[in-house]
PDB file of N, CA and C in Angstrom:
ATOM      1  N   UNK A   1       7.266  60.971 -19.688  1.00  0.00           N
ATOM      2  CA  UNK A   1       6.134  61.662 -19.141  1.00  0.00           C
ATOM      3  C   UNK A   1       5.557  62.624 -20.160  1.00  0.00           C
ATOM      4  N   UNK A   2       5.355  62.141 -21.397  1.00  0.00           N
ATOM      5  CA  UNK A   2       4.611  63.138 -22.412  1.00  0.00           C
ATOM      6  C   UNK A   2       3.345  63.362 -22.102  1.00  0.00           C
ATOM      7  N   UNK A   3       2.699  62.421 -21.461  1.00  0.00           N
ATOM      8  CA  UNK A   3       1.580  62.826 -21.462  1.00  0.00           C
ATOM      9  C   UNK A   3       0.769  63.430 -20.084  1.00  0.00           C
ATOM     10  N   UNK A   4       1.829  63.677 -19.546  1.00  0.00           N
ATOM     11  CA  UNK A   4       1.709  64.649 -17.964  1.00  0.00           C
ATOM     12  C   UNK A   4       1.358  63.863 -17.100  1.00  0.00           C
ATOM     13  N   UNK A   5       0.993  62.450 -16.831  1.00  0.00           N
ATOM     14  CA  UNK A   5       0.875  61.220 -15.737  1.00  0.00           C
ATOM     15  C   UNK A   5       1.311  61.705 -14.768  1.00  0.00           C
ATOM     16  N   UNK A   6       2.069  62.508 -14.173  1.00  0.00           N
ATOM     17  CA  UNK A   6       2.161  62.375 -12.482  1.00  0.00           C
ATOM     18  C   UNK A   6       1.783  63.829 -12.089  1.00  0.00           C
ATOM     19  N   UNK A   7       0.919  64.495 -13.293  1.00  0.00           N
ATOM     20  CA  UNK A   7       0.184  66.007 -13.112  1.00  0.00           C
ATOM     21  C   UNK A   7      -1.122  65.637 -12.531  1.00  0.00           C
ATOM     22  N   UNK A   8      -1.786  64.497 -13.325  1.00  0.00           N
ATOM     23  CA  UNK A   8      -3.571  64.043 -13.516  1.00  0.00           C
ATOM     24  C   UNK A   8      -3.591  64.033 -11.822  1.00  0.00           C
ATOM     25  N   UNK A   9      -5.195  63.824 -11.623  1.00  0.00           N
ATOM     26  CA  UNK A   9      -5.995  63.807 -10.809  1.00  0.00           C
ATOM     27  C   UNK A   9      -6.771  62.986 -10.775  1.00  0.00           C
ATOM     28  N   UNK A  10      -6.462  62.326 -11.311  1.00  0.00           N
ATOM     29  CA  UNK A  10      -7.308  60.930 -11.448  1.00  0.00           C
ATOM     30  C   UNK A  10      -6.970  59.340 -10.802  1.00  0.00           C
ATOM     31  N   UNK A  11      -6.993  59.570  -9.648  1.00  0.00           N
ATOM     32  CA  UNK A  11      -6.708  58.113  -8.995  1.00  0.00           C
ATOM     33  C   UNK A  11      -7.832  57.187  -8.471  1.00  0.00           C
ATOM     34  N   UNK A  12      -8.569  57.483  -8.765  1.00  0.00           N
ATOM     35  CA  UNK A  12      -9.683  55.926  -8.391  1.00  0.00           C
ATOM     36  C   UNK A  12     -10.570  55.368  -8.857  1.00  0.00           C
ATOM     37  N   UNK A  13     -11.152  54.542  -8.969  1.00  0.00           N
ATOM     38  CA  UNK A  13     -12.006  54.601  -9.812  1.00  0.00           C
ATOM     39  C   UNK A  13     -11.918  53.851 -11.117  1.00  0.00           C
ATOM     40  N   UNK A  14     -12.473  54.005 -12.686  1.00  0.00           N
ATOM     41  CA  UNK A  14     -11.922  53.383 -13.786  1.00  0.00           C
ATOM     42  C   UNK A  14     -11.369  54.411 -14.895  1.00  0.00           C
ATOM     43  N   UNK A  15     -11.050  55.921 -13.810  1.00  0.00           N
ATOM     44  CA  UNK A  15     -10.882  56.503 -14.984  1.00  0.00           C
ATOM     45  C   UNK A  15      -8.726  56.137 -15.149  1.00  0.00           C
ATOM     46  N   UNK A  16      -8.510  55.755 -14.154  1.00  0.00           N
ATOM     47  CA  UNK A  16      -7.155  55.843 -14.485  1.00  0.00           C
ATOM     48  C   UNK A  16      -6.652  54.989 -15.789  1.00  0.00           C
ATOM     49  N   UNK A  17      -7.776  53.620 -15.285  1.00  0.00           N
ATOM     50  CA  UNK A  17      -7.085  52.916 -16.392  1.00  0.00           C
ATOM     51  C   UNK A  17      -7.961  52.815 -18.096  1.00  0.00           C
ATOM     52  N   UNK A  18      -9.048  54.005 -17.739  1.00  0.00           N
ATOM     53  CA  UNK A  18      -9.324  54.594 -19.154  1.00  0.00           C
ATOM     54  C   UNK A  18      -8.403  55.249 -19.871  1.00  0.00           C
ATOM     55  N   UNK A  19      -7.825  56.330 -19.053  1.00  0.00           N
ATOM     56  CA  UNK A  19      -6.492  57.042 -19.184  1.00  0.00           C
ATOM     57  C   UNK A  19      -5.447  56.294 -20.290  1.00  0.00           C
ATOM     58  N   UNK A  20      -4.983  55.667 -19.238  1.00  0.00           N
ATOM     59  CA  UNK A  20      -3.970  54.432 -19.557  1.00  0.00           C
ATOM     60  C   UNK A  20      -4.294  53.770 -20.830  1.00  0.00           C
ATOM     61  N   UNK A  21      -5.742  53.448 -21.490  1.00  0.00           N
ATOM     62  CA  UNK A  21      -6.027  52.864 -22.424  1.00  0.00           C
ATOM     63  C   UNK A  21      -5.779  53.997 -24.138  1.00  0.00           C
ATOM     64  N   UNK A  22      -6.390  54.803 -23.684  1.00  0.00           N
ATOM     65  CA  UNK A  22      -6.008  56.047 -24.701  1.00  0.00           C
ATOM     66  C   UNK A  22      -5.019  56.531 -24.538  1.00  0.00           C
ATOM     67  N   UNK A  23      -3.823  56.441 -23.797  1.00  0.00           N
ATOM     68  CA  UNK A  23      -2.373  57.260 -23.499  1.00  0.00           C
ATOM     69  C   UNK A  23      -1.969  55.553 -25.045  1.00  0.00           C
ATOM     70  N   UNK A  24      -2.266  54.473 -24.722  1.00  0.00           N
ATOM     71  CA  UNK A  24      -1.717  53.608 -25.459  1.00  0.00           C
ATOM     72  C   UNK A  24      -2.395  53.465 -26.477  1.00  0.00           C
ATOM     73  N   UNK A  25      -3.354  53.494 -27.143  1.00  0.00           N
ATOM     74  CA  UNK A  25      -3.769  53.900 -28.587  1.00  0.00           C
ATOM     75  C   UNK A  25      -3.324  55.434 -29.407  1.00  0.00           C
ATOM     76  N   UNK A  26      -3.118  56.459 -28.287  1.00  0.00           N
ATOM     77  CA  UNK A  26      -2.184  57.566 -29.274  1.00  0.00           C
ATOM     78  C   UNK A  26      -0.866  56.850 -29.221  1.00  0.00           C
ATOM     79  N   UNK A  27      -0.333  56.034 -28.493  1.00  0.00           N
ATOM     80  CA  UNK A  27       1.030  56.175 -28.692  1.00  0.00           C
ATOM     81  C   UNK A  27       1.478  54.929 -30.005  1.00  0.00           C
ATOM     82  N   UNK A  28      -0.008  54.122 -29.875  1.00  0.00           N
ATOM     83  CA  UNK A  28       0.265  53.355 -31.101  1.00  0.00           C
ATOM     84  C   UNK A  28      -0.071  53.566 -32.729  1.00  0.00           C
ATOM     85  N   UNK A  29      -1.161  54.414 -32.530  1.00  0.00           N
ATOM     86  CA  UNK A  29      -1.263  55.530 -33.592  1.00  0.00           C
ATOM     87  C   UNK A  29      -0.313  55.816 -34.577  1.00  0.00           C
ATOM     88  N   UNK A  30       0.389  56.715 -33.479  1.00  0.00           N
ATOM     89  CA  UNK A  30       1.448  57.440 -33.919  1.00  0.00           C
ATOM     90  C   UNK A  30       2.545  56.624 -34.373  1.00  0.00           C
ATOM     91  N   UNK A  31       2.999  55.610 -33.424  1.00  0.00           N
ATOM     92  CA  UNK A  31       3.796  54.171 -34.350  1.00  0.00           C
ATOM     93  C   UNK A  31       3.261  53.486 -35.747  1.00  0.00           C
ATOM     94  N   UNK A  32       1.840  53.573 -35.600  1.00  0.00           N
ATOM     95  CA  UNK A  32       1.492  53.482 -37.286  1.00  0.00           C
ATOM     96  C   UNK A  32       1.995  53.755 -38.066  1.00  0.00           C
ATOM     97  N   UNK A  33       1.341  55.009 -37.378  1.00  0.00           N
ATOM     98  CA  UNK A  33       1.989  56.527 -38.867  1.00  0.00           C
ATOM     99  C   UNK A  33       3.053  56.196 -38.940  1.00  0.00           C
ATOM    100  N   UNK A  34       4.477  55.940 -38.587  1.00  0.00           N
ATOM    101  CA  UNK A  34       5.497  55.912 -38.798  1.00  0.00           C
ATOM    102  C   UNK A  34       6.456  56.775 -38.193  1.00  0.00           C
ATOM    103  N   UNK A  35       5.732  57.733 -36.998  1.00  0.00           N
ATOM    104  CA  UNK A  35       6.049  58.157 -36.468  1.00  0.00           C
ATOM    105  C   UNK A  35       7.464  57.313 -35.201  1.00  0.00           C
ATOM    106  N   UNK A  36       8.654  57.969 -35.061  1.00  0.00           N
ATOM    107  CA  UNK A  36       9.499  57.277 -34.796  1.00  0.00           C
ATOM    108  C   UNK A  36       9.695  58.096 -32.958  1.00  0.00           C
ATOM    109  N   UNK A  37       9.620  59.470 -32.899  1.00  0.00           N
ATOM    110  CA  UNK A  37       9.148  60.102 -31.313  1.00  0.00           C
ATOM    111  C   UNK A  37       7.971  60.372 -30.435  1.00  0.00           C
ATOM    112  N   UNK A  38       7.687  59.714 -30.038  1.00  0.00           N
ATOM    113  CA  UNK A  38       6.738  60.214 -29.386  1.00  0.00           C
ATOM    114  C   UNK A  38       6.239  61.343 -28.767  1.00  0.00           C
ATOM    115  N   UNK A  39       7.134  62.110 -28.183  1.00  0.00           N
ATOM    116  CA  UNK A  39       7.293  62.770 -27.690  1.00  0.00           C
ATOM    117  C   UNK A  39       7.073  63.838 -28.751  1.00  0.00           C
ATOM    118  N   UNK A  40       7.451  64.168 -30.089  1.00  0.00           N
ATOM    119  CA  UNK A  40       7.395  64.757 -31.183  1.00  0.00           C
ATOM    120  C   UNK A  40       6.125  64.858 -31.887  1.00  0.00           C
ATOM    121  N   UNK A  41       5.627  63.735 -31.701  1.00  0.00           N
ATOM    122  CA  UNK A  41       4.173  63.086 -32.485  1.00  0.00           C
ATOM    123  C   UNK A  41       3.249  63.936 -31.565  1.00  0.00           C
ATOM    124  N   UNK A  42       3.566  63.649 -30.444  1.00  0.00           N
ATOM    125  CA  UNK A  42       2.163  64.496 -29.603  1.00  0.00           C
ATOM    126  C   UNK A  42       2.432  65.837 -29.685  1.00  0.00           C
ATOM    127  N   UNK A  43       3.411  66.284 -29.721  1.00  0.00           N
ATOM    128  CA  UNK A  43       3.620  67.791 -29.580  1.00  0.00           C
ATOM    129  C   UNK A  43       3.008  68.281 -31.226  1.00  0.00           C
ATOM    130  N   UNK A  44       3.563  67.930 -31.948  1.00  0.00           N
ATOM    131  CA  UNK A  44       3.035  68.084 -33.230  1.00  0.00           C
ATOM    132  C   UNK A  44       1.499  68.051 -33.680  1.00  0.00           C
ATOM    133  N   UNK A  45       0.667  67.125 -32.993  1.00  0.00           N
ATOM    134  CA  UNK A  45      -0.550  66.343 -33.384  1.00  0.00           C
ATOM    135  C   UNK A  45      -1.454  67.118 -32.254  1.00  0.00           C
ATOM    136  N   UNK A  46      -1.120  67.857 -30.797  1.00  0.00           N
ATOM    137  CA  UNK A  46      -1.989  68.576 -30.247  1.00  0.00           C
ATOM    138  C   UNK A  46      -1.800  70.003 -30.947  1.00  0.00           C
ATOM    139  N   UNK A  47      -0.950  70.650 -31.468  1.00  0.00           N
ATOM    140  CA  UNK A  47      -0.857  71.852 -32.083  1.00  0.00           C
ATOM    141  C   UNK A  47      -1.152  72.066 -33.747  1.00  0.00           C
ATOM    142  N   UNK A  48      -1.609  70.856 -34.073  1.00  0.00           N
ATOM    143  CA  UNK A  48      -2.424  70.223 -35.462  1.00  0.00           C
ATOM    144  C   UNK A  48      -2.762  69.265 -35.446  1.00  0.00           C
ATOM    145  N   UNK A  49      -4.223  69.170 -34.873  1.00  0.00           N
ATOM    146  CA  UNK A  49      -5.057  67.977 -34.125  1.00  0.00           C
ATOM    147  C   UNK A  49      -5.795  67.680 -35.919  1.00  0.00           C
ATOM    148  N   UNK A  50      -6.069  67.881 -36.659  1.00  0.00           N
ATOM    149  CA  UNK A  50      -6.072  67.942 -38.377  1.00  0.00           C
ATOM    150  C   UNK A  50      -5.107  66.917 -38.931  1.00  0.00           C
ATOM    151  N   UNK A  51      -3.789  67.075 -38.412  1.00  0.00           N
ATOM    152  CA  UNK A  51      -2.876  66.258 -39.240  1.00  0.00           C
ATOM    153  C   UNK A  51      -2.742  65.109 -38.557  1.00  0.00           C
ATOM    154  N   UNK A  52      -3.600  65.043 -37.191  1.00  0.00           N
ATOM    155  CA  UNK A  52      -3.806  63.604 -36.817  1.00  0.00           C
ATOM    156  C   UNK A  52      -4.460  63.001 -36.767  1.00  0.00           C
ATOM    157  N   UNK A  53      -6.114  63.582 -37.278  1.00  0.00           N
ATOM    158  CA  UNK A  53      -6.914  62.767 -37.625  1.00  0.00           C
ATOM    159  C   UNK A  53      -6.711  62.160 -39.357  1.00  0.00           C
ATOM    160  N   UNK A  54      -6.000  63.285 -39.963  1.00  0.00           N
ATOM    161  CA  UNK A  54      -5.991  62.480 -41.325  1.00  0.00           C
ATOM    162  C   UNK A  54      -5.100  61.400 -41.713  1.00  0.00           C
ATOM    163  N   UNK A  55      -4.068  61.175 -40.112  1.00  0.00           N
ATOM    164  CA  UNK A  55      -3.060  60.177 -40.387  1.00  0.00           C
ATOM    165  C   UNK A  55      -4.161  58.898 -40.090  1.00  0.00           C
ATOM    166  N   UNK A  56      -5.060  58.773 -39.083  1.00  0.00           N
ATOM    167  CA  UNK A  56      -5.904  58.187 -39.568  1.00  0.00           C
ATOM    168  C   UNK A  56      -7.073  58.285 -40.224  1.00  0.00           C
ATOM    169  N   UNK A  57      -7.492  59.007 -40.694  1.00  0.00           N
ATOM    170  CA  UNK A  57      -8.655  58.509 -42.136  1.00  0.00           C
ATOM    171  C   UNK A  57      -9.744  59.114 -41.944  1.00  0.00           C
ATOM    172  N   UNK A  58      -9.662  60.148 -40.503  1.00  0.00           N
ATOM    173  CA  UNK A  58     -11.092  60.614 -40.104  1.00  0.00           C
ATOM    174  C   UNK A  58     -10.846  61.737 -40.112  1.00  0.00           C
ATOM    175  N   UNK A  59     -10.133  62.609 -40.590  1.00  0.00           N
ATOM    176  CA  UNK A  59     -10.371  64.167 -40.839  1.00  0.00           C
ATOM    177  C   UNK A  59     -10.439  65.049 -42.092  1.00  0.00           C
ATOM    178  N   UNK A  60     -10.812  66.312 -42.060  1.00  0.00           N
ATOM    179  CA  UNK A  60     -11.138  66.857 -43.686  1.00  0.00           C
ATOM    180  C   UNK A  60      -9.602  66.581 -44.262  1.00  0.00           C
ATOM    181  N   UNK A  61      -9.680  66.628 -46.154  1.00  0.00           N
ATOM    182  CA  UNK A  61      -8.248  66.833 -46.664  1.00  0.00           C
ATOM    183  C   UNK A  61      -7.895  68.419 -46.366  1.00  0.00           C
ATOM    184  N   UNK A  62      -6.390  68.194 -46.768  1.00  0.00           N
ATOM    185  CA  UNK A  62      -6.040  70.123 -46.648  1.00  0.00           C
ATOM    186  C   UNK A  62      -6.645  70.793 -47.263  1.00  0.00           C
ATOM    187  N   UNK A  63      -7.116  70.553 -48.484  1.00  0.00           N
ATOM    188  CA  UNK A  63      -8.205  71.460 -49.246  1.00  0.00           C
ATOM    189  C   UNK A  63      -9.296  71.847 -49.143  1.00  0.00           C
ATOM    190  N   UNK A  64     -10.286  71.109 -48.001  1.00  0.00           N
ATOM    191  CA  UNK A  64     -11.129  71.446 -47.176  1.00  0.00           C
ATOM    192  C   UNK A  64     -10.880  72.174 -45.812  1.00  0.00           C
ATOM    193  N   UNK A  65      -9.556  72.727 -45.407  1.00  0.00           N
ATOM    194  CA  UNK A  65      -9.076  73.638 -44.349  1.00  0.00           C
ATOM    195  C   UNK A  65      -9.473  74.940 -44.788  1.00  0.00           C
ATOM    196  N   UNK A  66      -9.492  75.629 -44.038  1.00  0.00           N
ATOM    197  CA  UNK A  66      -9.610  76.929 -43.839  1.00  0.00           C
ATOM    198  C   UNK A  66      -8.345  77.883 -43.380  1.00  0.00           C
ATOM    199  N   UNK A  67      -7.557  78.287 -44.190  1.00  0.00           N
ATOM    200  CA  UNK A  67      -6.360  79.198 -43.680  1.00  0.00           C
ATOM    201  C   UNK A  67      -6.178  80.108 -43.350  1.00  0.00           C
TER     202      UNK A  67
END
């Protein structure tokens, strides 16, 4: 339950299984990367949403951060 599924509010409709579609592209993402927890990957990647866009290819380098 990493990604809080039996918290949501979302039962009808097409958002559940929008949900469901992006709960399984972060989790394959993160299997890209080489990431081996999941549970680790998200915790990590919402508290440096930066180091997960550059695992894929769409965010500034570190040298364009601001510290």
């Amino acid at each position: 339950m990493t990604f809080g599924e039996d918290a949501g509010r979302a039962r009808t409709g097409s958002l559940p299984r929008a949900l469901a579609a992006f709960r399984g592209l972060a989790i394959s993402l993160a299997s890209l990367a080489g990431r081996q927890n999941n549970a680790a990957a998200y915790g990590h990647d919402r508290n440096h949403p930066g180091d997960a866009l550059r695992e894929v290819g769409a965010g500034p380098s570190p040298e364009d951060e601001i510290s």
